[in-house]
Protein backbone atom coordinates (compact mmCIF):
# COMPACT_ATOMS: atom_id res chain seq x y z
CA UNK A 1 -8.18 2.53 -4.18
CA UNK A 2 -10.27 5.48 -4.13
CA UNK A 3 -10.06 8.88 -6.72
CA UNK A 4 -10.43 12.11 -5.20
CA UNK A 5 -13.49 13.48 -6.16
CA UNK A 6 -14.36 16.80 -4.67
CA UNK A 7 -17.40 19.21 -5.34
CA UNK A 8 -14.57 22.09 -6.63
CA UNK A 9 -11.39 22.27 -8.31
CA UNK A 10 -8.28 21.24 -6.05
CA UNK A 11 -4.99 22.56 -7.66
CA UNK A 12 -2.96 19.80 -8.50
CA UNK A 13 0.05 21.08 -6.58
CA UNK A 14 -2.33 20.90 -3.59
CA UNK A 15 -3.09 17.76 -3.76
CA UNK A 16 0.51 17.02 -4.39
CA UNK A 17 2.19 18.54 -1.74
CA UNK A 18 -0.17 17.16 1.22
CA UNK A 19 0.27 13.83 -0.68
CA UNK A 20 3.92 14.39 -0.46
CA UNK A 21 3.81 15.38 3.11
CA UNK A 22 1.71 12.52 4.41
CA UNK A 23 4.30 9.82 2.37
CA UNK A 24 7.07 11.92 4.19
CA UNK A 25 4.90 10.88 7.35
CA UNK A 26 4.51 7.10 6.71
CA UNK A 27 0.42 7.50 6.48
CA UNK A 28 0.32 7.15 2.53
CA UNK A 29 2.65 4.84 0.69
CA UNK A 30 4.24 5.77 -2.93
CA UNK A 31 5.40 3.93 -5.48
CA UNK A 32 7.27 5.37 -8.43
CA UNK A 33 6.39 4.46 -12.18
CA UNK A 34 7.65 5.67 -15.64
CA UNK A 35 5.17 6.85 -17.36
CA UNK A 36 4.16 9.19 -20.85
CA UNK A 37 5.72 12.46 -19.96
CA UNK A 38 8.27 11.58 -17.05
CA UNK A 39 7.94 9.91 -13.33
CA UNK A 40 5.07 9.54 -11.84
CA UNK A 41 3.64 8.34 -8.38
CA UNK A 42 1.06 6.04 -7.16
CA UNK A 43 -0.11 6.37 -3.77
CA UNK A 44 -1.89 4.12 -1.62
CA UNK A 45 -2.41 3.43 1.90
CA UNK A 46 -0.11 2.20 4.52
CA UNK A 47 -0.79 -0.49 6.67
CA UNK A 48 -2.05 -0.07 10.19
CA UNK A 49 1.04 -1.23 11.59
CA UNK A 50 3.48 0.46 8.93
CA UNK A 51 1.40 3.35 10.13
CA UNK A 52 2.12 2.48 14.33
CA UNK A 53 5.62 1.44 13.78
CA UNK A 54 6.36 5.41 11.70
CA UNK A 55 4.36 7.16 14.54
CA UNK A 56 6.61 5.11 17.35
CA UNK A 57 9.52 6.24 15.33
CA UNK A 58 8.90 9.76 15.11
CA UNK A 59 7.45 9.98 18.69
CA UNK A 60 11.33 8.31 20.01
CA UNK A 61 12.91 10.53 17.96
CA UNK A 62 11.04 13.85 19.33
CA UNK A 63 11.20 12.51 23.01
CA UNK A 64 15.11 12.71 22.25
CA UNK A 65 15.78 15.39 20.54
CA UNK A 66 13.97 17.24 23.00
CA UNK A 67 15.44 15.69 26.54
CA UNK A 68 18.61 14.17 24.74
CA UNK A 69 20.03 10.66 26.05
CA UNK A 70 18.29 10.82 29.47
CA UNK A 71 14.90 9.70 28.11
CA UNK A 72 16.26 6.37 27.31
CA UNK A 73 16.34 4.86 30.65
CA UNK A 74 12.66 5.98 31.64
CA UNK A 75 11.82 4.07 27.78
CA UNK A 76 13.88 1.13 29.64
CA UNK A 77 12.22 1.32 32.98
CA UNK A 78 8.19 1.29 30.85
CA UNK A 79 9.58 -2.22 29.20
CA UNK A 80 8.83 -3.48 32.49
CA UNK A 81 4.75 -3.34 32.09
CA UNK A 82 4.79 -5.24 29.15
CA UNK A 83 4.57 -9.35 28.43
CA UNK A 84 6.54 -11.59 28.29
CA UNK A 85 5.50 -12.33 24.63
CA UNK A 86 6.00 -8.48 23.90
CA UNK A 87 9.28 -8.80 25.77
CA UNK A 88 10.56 -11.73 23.27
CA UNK A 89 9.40 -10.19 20.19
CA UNK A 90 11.50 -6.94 21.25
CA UNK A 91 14.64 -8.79 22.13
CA UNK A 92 14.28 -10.93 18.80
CA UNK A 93 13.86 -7.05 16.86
CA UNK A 94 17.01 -5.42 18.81
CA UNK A 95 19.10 -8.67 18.14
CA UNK A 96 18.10 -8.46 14.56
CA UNK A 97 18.78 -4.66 14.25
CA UNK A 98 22.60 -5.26 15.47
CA UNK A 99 23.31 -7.96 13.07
């Protein structure tokens, strides 16, 4: 893991808050720890498909909160133009997500 090391002071609430909003985002991982003086975090970086799977997320959940229900069956329809292979993984996921 790398330190931040810049040419000028960075206020530590700086570097806090866009470390904050980037975990909020799924790029940066955090772990918690207890340590002299209270909580503290340890960030890291997410994986590259941690990092796909948030983006997905948050790009289904913007496509339907802003055209509602309807955008499901065009989703449905795209599942078409990918593999088979693709196509068993994603059945395996939704039948795992309904248990």
């Amino acid at each position: 893991m790398k330190e931040i090391a810049p040419q000028r002071q960075l206020a530590y609430t700086t570097v806090s808050t866009v470390l904050d909003r980037l975990h909020k985002k799924g790029l940066v991982k955090r772990s918690t720890v207890l340590g002299q003086g209270g909580v503290k975090y340890i960030y890291s970086y997410a994986t590259p498909a941690d990092t796909r799977a948030n983006l997905v997320q948050r790009t289904l959940n913007s496509l339907i909160a802003a055209f509602g229900p309807s955008v499901v069956p065009a989703i449905y329809d795209s599942l078409e133009e990918i593999s088979k292979k693709e196509t068993t993984d994603l059945k395996r996921k939704v039948s795992k997500a309904q248990r």
